[in-house]
N, C-alpha and C. Protein backbone atom coordinates (compact mmCIF):
# COMPACT_ATOMS: atom_id res chain seq x y z
N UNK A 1 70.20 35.03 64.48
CA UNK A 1 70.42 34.03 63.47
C UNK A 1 70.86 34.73 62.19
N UNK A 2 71.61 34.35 61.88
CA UNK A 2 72.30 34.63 60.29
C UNK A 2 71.61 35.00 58.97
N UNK A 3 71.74 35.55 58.51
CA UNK A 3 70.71 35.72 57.16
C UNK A 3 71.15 36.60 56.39
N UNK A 4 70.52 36.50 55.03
CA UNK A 4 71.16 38.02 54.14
C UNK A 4 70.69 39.19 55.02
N UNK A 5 69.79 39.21 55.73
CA UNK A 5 69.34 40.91 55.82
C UNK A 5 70.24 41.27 56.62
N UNK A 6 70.79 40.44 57.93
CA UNK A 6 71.59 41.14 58.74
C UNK A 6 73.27 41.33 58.56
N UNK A 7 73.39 40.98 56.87
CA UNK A 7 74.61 40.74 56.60
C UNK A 7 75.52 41.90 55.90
N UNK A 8 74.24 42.98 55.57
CA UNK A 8 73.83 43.80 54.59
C UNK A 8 74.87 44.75 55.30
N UNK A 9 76.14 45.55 54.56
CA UNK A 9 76.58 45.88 55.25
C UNK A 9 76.07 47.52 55.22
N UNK A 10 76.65 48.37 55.89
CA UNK A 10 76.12 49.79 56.10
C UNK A 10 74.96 50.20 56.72
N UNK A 11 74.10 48.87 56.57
CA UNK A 11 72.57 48.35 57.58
C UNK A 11 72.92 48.24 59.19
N UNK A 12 71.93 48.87 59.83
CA UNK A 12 71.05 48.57 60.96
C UNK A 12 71.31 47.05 60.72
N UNK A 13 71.59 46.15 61.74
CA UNK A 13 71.73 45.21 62.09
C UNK A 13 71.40 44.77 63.74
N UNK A 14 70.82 43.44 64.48
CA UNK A 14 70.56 43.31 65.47
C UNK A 14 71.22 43.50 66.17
N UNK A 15 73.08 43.49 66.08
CA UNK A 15 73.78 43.99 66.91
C UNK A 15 73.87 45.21 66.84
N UNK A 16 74.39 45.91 68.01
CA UNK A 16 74.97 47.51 68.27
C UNK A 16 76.18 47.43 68.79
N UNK A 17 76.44 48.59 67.87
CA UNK A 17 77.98 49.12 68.25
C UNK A 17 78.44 50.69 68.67
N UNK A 18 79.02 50.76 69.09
CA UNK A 18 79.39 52.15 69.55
C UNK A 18 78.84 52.13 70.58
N UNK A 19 78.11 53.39 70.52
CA UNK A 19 77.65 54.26 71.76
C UNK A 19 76.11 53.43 72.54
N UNK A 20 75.70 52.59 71.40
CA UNK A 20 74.24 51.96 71.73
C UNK A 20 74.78 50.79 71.97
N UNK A 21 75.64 50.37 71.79
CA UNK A 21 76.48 49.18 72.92
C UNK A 21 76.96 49.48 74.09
N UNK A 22 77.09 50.46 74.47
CA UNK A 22 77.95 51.15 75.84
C UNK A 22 76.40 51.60 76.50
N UNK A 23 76.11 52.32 75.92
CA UNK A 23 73.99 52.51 76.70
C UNK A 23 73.58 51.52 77.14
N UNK A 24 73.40 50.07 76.38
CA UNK A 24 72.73 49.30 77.09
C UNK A 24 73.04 48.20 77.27
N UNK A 25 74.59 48.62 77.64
CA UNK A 25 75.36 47.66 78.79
C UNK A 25 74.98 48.52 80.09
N UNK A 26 75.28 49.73 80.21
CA UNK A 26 74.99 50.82 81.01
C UNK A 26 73.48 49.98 81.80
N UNK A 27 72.33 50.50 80.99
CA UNK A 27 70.97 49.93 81.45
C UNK A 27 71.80 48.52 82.24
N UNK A 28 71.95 47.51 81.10
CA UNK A 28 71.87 46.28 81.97
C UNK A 28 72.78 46.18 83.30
N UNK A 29 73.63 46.65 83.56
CA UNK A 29 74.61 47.09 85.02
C UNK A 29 73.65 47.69 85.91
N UNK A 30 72.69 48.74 85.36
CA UNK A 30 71.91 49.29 86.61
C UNK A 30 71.36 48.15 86.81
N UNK A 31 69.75 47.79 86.27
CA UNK A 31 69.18 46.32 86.03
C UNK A 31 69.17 45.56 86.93
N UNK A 32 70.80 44.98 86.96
CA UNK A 32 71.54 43.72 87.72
C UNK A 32 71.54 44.22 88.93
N UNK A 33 72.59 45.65 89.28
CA UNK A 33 72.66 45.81 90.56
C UNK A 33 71.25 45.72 91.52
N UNK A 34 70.04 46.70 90.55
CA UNK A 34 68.81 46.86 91.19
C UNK A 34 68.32 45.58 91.69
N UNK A 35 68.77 44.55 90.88
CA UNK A 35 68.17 43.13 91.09
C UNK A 35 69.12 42.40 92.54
N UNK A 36 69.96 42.71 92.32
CA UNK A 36 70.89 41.82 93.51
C UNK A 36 70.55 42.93 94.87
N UNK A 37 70.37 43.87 94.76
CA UNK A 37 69.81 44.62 96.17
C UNK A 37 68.27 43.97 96.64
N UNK A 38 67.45 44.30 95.56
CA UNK A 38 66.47 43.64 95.68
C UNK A 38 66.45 41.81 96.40
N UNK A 39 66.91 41.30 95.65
CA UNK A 39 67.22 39.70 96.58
C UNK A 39 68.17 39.56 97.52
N UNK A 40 68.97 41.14 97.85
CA UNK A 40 69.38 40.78 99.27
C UNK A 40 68.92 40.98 100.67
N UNK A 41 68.01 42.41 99.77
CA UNK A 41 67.05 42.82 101.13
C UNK A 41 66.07 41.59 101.03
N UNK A 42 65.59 41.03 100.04
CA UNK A 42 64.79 39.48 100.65
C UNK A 42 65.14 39.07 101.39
N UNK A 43 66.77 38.29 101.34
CA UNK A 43 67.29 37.40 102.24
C UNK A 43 67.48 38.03 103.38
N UNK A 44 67.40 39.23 103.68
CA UNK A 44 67.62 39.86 104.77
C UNK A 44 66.30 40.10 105.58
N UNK A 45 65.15 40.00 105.40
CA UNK A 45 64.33 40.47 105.94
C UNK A 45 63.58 38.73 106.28
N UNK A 46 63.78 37.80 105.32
CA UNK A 46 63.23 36.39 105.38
C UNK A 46 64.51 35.82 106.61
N UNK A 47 65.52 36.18 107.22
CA UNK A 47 66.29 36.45 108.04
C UNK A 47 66.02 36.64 109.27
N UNK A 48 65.59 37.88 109.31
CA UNK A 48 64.81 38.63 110.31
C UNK A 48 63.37 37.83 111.17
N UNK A 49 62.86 37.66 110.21
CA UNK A 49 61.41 36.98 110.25
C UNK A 49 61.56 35.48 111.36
N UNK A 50 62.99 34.52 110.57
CA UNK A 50 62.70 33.23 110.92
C UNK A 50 63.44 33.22 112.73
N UNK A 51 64.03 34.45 112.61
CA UNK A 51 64.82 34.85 114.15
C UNK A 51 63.98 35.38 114.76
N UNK A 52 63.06 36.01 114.39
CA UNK A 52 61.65 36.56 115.42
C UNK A 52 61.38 35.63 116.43
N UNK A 53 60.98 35.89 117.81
CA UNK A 53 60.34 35.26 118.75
C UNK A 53 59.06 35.28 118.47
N UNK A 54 58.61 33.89 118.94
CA UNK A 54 57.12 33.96 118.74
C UNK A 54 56.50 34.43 119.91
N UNK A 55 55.06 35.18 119.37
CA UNK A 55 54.77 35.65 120.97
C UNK A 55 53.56 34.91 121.31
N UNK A 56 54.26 34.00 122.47
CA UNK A 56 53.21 32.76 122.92
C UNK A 56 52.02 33.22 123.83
N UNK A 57 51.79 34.63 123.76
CA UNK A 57 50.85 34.81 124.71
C UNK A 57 49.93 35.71 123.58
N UNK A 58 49.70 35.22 122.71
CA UNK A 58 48.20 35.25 121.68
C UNK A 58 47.77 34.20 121.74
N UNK A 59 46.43 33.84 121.30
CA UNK A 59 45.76 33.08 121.63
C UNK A 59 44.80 32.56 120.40
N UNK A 60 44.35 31.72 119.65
CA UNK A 60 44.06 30.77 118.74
C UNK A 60 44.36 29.76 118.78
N UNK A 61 43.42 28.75 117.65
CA UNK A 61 43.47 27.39 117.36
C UNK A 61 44.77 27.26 116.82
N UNK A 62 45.38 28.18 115.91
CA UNK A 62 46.91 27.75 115.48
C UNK A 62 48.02 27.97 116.18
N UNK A 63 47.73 28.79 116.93
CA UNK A 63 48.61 29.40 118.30
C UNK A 63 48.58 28.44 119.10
N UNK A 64 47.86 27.76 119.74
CA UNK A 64 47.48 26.17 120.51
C UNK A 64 48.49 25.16 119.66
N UNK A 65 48.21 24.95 118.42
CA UNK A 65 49.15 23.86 117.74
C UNK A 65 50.47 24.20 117.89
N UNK A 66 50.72 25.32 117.53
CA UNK A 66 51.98 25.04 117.74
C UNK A 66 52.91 25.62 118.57
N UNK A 67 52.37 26.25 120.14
CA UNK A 67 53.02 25.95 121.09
C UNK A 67 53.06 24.00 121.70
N UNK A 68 52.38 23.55 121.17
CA UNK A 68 52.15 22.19 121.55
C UNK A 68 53.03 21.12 120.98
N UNK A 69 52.82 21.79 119.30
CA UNK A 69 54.31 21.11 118.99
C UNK A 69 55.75 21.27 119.63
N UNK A 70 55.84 22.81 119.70
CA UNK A 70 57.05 23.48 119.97
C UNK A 70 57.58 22.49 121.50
N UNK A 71 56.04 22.74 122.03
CA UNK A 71 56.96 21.85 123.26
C UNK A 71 57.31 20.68 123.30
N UNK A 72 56.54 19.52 122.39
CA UNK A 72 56.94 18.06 122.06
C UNK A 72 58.12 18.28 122.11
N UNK A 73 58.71 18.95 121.14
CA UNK A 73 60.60 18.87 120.30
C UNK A 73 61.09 19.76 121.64
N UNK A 74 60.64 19.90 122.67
CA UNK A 74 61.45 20.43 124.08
C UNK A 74 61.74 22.04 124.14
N UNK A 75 61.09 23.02 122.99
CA UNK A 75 61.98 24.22 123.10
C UNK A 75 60.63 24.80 123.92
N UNK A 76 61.58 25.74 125.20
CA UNK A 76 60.45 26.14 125.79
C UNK A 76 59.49 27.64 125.36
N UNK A 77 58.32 28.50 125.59
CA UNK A 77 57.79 29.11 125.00
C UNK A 77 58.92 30.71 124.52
N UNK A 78 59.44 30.88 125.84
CA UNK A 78 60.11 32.12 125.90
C UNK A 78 61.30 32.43 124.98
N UNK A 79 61.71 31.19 124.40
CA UNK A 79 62.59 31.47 123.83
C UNK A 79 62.87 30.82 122.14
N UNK A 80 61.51 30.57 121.61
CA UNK A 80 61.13 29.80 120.34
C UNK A 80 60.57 30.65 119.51
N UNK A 81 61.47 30.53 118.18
CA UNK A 81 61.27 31.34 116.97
C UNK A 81 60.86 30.94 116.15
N UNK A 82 60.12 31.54 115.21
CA UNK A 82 59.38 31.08 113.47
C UNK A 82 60.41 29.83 113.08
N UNK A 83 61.63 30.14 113.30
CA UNK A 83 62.30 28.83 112.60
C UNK A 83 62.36 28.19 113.22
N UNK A 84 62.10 27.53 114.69
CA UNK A 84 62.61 26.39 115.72
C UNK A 84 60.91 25.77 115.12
N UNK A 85 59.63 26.58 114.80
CA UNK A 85 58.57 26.28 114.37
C UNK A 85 58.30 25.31 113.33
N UNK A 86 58.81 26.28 112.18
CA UNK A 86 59.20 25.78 110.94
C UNK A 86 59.70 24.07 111.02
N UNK A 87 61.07 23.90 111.39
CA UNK A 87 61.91 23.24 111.33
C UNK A 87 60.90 21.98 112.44
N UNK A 88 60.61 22.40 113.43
CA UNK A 88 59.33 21.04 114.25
C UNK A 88 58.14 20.69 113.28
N UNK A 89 57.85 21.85 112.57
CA UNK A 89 56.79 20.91 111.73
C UNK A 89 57.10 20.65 110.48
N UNK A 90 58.58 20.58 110.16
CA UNK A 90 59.08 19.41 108.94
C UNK A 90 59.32 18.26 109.61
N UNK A 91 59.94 18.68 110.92
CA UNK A 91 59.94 17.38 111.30
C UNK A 91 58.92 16.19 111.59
N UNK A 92 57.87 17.19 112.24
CA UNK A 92 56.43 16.52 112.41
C UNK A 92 56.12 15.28 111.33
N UNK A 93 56.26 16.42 109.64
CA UNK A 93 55.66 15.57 108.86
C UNK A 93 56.73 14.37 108.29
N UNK A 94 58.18 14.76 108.26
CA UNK A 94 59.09 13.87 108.22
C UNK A 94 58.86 12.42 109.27
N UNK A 95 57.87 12.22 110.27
CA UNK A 95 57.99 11.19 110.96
C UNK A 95 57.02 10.62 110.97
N UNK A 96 55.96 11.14 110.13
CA UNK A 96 55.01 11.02 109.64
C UNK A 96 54.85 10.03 108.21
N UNK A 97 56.19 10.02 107.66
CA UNK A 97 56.54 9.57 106.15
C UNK A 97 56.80 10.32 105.11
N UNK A 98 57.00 11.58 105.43
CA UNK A 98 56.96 12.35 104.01
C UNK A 98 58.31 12.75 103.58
N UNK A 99 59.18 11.66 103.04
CA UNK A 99 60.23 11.24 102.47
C UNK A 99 61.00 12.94 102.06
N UNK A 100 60.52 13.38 101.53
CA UNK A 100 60.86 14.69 101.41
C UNK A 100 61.19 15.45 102.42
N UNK A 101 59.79 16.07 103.40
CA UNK A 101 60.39 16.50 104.64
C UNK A 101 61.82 16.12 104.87
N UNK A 102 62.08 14.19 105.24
CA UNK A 102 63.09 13.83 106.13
C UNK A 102 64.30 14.08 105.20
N UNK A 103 64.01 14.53 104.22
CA UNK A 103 65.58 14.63 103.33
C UNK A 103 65.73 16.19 103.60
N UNK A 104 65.01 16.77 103.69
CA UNK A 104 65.62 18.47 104.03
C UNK A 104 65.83 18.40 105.21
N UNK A 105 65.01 17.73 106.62
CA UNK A 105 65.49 17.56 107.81
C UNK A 105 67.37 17.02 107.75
N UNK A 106 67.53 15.75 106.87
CA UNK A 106 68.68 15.43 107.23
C UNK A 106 69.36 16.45 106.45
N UNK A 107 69.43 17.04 105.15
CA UNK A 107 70.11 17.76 104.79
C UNK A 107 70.92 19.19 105.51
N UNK A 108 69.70 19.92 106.07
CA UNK A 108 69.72 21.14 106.75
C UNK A 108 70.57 20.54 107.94
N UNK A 109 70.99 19.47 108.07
CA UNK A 109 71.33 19.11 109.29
C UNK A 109 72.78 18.77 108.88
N UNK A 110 73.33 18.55 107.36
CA UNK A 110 74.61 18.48 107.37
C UNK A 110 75.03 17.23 107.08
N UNK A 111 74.10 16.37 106.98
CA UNK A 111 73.95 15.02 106.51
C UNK A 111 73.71 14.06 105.50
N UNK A 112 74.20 14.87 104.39
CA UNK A 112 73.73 14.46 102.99
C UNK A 112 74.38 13.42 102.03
N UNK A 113 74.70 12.36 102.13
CA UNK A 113 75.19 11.11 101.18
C UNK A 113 75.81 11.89 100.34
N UNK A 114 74.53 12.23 99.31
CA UNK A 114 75.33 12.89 98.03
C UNK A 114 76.18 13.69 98.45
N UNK A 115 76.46 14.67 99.23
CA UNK A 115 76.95 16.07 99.13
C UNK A 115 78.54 14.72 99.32
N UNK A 116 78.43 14.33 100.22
CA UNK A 116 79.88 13.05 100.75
C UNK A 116 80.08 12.64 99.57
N UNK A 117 79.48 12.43 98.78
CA UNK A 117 80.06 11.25 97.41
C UNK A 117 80.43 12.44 96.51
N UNK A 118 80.27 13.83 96.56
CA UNK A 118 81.07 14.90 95.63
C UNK A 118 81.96 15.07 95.98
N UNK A 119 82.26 15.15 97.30
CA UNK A 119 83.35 15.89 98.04
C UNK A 119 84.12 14.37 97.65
N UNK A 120 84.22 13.42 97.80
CA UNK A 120 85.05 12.27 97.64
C UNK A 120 85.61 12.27 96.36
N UNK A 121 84.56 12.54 95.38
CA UNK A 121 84.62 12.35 93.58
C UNK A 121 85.73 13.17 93.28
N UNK A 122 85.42 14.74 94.01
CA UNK A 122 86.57 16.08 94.19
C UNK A 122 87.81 15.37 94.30
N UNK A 123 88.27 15.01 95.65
CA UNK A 123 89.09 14.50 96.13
C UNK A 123 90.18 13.77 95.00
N UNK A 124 89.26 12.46 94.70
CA UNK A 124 89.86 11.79 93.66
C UNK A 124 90.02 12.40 92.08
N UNK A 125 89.00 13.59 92.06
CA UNK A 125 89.57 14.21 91.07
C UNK A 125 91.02 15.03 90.75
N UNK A 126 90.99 15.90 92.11
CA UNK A 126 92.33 16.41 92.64
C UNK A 126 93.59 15.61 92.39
N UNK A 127 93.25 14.65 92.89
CA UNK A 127 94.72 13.68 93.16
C UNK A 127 95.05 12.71 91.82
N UNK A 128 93.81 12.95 91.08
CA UNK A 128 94.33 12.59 89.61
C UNK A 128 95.23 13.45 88.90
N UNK A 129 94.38 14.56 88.82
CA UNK A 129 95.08 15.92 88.17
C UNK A 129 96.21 16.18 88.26
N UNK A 130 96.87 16.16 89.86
CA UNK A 130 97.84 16.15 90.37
C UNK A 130 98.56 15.32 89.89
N UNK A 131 98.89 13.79 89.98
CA UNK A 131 99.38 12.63 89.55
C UNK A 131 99.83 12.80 88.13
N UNK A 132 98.71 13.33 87.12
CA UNK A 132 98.87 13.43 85.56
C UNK A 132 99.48 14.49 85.55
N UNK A 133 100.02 15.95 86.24
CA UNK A 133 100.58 16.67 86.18
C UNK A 133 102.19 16.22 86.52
N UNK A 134 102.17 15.67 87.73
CA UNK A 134 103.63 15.32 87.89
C UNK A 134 104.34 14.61 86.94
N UNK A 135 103.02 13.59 86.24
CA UNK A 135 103.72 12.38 85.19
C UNK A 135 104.19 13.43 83.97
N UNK A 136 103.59 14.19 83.56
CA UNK A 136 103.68 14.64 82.85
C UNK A 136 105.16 16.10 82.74
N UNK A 137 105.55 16.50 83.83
CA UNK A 137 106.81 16.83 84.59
C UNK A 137 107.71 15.99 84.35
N UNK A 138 107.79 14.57 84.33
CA UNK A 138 108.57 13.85 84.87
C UNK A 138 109.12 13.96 86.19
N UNK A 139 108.39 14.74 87.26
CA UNK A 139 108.55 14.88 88.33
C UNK A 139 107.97 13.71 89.10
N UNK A 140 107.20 12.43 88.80
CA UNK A 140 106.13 11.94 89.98
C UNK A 140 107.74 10.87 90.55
N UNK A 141 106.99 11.04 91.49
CA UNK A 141 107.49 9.96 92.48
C UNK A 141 107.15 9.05 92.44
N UNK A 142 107.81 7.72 92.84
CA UNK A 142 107.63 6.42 92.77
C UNK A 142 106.35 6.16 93.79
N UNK A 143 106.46 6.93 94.68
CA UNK A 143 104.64 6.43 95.40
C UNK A 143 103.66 7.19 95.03
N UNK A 144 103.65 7.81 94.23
CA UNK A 144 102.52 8.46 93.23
C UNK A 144 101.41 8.14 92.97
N UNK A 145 101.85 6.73 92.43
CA UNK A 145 100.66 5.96 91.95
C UNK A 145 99.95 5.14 93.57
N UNK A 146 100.57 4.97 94.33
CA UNK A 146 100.12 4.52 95.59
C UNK A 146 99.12 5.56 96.14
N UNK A 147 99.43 6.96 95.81
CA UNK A 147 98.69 8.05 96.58
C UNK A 147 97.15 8.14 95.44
N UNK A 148 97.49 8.04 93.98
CA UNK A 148 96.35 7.82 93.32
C UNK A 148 95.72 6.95 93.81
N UNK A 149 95.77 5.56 93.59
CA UNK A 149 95.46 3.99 94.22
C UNK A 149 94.76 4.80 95.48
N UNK A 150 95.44 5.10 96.39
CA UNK A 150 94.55 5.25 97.94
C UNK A 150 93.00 6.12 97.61
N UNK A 151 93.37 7.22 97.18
CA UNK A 151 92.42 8.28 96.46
C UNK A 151 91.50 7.51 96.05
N UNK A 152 91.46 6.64 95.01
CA UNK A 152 90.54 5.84 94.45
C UNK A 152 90.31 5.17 95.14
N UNK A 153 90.11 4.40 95.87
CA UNK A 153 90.10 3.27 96.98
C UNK A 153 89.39 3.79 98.10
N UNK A 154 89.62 4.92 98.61
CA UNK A 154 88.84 5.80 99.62
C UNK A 154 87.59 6.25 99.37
N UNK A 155 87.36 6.15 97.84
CA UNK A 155 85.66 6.20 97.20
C UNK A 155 85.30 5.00 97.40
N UNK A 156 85.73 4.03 97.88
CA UNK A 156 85.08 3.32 97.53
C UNK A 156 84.35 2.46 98.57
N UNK A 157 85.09 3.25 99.90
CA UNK A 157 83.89 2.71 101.27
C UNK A 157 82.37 3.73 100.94
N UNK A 158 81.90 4.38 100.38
CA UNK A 158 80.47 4.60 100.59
C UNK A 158 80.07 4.14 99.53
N UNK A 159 78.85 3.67 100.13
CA UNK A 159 77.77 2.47 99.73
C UNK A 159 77.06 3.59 98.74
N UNK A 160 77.09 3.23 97.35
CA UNK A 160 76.37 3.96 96.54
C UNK A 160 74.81 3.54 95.93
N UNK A 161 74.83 1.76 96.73
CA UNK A 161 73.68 1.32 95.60
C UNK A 161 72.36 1.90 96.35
N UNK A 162 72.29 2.30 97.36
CA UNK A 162 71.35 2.54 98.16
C UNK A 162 70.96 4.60 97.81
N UNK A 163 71.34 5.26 97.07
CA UNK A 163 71.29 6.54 96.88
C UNK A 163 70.68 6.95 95.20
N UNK A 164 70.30 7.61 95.38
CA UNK A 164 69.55 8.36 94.35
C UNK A 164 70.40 8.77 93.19
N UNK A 165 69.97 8.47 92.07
CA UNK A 165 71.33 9.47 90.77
C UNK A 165 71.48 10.95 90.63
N UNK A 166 72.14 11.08 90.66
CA UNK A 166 72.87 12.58 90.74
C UNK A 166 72.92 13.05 89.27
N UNK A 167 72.07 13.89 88.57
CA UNK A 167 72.54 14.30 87.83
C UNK A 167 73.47 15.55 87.36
């Protein structure tokens, strides 16, 4: 923030320049990299984990549940992993009512309203841009506005009153 003190010239000021600007940009580059290795070996090892086979021949009360689930949803023992697990007991509780569960069930599954009503919004954004670019060329073509018109018009088969606001 602005003030006489940091205005003061020949002064130490909160910014740095020179060489103590180049240092700890330096630091912050190591920092970052250390950080993005760090959250890739996460994703890599939380990876690993959900591809693991489970090994159905231990024996417990939780080991019982959920070979039991596993087999409801049909996957047989020999060949069911932490995530075929996972993913049966969202579903479990998704059928159960837990509105949440069933929205990451349908999501993870590729099925998401919203994600359809961006990709559409895109669409019609595109073909605006486009349209106002040509007009603006004096290049558009006489079916121009027909190809806008369709664009817009093609938003307008999904049913929006039934979906959640997007912010």
């Amino acid at each position: 923030m602005a003030n006489a003190e940091n205005l003061k010239k020949g002064k130490a000021t909160q910014f740095k320049s020179g060489k103590d600007a180049v240092e700890n940009g330096r630091k912050a580059g190591v920092a970052s990299g250390a950080s993005r290795r760090r959250k890739r070996a996460m994703r890599q090892a939380a990876a690993m984990l959900l591809n693991t086979q489970i090994p159905m021949n231990e024996r417990g009360p939780f080991m019982g549940t959920v070979k039991t689930l596993l087999k409801t949803f049909g996957y047989t023992p020999d060949d069911a992993t932490y995530q075929d697990a996972l993913l049966a007991g969202i579903m479990l509780e998704a059928m159960k009512g837990d509105v949440r569960a069933a929205e990451f069930i349908r999501d993870t599954a590729g099925e998401s309203p919203a994600l359809d009503i961006r990709k559409a919004e895109l669409k019609m954004r595109q073909e605006e841009l486009k349209f106002k670019q040509e007009q603006s060329s004096g290049a558009a073509a006489p079916g121009a506005v027909n190809n806008l018109l369709e664009a817009i018009m093609q938003t307008g088969e999904i049913d929006t009153d039934d979906l959640p606001e997007i912010e």
